[in-house]
N, C-alpha and C. Protein backbone atom coordinates (compact mmCIF):
# COMPACT_ATOMS: atom_id res chain seq x y z
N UNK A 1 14.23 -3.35 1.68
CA UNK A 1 14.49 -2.80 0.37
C UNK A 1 15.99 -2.65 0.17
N UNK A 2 16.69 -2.08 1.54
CA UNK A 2 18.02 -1.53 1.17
C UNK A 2 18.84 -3.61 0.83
N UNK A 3 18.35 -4.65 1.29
CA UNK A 3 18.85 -5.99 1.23
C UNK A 3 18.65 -6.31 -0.40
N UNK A 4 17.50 -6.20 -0.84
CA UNK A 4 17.24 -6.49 -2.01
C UNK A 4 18.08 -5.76 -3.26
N UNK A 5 18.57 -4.48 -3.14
CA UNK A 5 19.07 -3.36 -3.65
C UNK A 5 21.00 -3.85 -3.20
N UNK A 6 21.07 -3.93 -2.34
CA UNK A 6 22.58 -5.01 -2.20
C UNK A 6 22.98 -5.93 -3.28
N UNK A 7 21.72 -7.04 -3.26
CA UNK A 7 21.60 -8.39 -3.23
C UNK A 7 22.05 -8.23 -4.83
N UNK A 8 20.90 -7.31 -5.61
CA UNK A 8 21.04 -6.72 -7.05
C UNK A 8 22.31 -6.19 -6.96
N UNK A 9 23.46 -5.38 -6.73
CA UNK A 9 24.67 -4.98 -7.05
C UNK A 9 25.63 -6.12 -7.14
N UNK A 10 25.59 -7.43 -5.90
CA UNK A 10 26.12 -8.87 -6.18
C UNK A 10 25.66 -9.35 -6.99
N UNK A 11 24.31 -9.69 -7.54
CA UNK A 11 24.07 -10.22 -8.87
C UNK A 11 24.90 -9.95 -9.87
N UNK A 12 24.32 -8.57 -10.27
CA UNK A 12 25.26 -8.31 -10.92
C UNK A 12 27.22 -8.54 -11.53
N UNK A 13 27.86 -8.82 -10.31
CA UNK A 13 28.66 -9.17 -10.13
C UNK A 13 29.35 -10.70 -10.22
N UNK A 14 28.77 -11.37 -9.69
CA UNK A 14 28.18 -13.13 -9.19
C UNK A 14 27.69 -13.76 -10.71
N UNK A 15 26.70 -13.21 -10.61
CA UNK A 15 25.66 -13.37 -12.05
C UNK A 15 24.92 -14.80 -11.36
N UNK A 16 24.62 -15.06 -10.24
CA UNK A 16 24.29 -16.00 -9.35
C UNK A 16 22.63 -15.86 -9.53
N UNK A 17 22.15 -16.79 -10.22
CA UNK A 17 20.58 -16.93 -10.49
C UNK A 17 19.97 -17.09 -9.28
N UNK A 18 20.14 -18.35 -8.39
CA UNK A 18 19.74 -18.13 -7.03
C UNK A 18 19.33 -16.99 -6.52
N UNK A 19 20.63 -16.29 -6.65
CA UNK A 19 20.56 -14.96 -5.49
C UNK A 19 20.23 -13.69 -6.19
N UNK A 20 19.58 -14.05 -7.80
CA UNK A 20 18.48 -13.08 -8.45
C UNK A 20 17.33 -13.52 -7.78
N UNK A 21 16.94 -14.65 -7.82
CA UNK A 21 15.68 -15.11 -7.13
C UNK A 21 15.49 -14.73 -5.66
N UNK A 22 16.41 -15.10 -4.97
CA UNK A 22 16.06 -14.31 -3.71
C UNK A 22 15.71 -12.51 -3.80
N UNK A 23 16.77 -12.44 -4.63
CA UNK A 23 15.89 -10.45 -4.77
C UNK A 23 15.01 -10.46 -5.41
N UNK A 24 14.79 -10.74 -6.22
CA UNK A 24 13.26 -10.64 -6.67
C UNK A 24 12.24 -10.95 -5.04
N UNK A 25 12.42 -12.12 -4.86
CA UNK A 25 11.67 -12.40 -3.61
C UNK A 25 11.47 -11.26 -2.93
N UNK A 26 12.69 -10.89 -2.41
CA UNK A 26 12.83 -9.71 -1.44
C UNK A 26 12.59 -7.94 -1.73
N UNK A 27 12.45 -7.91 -3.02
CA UNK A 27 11.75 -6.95 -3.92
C UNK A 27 10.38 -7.15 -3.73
N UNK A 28 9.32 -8.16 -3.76
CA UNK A 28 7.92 -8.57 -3.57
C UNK A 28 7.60 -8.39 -2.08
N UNK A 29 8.94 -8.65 -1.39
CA UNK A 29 8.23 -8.56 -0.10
C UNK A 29 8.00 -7.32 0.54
N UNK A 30 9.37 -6.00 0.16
CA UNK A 30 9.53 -4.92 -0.10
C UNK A 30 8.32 -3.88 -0.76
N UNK A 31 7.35 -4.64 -1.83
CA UNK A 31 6.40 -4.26 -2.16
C UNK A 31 5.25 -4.43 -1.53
N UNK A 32 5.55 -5.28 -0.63
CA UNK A 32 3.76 -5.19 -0.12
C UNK A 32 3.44 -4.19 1.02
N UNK A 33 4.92 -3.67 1.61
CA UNK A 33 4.75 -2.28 2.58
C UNK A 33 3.99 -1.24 1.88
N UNK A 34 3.61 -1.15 0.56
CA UNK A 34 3.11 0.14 -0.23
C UNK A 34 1.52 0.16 0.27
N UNK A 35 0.85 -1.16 -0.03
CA UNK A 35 -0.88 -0.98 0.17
C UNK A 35 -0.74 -0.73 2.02
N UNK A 36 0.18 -1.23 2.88
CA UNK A 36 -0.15 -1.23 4.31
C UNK A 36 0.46 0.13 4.55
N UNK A 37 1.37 0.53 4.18
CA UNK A 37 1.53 2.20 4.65
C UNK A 37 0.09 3.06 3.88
N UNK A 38 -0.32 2.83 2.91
CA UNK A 38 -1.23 3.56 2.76
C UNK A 38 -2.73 3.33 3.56
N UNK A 39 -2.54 1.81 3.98
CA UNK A 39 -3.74 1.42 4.71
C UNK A 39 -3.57 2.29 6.06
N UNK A 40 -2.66 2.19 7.05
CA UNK A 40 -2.14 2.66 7.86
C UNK A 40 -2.38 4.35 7.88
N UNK A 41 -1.75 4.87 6.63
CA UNK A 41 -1.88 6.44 6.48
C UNK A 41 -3.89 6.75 6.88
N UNK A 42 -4.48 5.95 5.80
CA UNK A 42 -5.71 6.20 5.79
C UNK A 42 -6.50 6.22 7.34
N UNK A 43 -5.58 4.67 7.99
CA UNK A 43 -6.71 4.71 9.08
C UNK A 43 -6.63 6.02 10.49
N UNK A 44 -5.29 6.53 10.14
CA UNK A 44 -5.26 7.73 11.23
C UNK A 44 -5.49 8.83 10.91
N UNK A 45 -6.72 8.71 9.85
CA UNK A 45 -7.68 10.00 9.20
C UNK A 45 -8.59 10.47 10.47
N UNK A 46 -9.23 11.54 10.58
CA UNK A 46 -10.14 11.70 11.67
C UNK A 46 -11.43 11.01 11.42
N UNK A 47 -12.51 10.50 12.29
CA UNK A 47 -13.51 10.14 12.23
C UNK A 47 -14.58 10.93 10.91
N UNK A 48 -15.71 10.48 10.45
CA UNK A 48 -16.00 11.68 9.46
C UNK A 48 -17.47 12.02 10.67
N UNK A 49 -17.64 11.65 11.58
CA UNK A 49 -18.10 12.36 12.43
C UNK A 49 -20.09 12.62 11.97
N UNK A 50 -20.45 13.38 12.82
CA UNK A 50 -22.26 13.26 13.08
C UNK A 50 -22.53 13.79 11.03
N UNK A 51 -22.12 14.71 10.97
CA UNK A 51 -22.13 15.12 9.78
C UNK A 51 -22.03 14.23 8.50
N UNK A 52 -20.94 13.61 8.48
CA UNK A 52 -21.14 13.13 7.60
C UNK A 52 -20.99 11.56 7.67
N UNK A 53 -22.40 10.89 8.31
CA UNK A 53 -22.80 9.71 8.80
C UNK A 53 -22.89 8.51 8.12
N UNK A 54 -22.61 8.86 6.57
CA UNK A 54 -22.58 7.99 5.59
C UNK A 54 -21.02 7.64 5.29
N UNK A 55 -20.01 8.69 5.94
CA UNK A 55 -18.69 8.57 5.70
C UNK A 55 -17.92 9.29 4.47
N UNK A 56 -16.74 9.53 4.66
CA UNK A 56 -16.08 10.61 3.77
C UNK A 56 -16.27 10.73 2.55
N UNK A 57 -16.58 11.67 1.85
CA UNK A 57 -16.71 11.53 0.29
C UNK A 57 -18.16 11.06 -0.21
N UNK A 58 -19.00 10.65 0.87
CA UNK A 58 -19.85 10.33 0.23
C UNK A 58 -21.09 11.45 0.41
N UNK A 59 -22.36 11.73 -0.88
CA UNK A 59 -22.98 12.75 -0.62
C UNK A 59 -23.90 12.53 0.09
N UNK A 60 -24.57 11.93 0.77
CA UNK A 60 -25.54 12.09 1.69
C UNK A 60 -26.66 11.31 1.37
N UNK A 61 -28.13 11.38 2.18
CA UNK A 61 -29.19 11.07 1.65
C UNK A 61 -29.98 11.86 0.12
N UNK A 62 -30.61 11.62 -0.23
CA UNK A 62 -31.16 11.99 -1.24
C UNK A 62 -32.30 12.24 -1.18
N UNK A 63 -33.25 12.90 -1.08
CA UNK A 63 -34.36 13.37 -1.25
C UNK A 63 -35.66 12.68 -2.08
N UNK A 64 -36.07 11.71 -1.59
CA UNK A 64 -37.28 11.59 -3.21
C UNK A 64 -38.43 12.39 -3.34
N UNK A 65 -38.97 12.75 -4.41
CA UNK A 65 -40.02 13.50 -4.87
C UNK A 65 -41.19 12.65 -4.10
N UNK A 66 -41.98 13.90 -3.47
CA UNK A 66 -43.26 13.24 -3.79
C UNK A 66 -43.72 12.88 -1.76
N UNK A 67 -42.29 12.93 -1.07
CA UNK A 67 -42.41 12.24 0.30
C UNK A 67 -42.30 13.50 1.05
């Protein structure tokens, strides 16, 4: 991020289309750390364990009438 954020202050400067395209590039690539840190955050959640066997958030079995 801090390359791409450079790269943009020489643009600016330069006015070098190329080396907009490379930041942009390097802005996209910069962006795809967002879904894997959150993937990452999520997976060192605790187990949801005997309790809740269907997994987090979810309500459970359901009961039908009649059984």
């Amino acid at each position: 991020m801090a390359t791409a954020v450079v790269q943009l202050v020489i643009v600016g400067f330069t006015g070098s289309v190329a080396l907009l395209a490379d930041t942009i590039h390097n802005f996209g690539d910069a962006a795809t750390a967002i879904p894997l840190l959150v993937a990452f955050t999520l997976s060192r959640r605790r187990p949801a364990g005997d309790r809740l066997h269907l997994g987090r958030g979810r309500r459970g079995y359901r009961r039908v009438p009649g059984q």
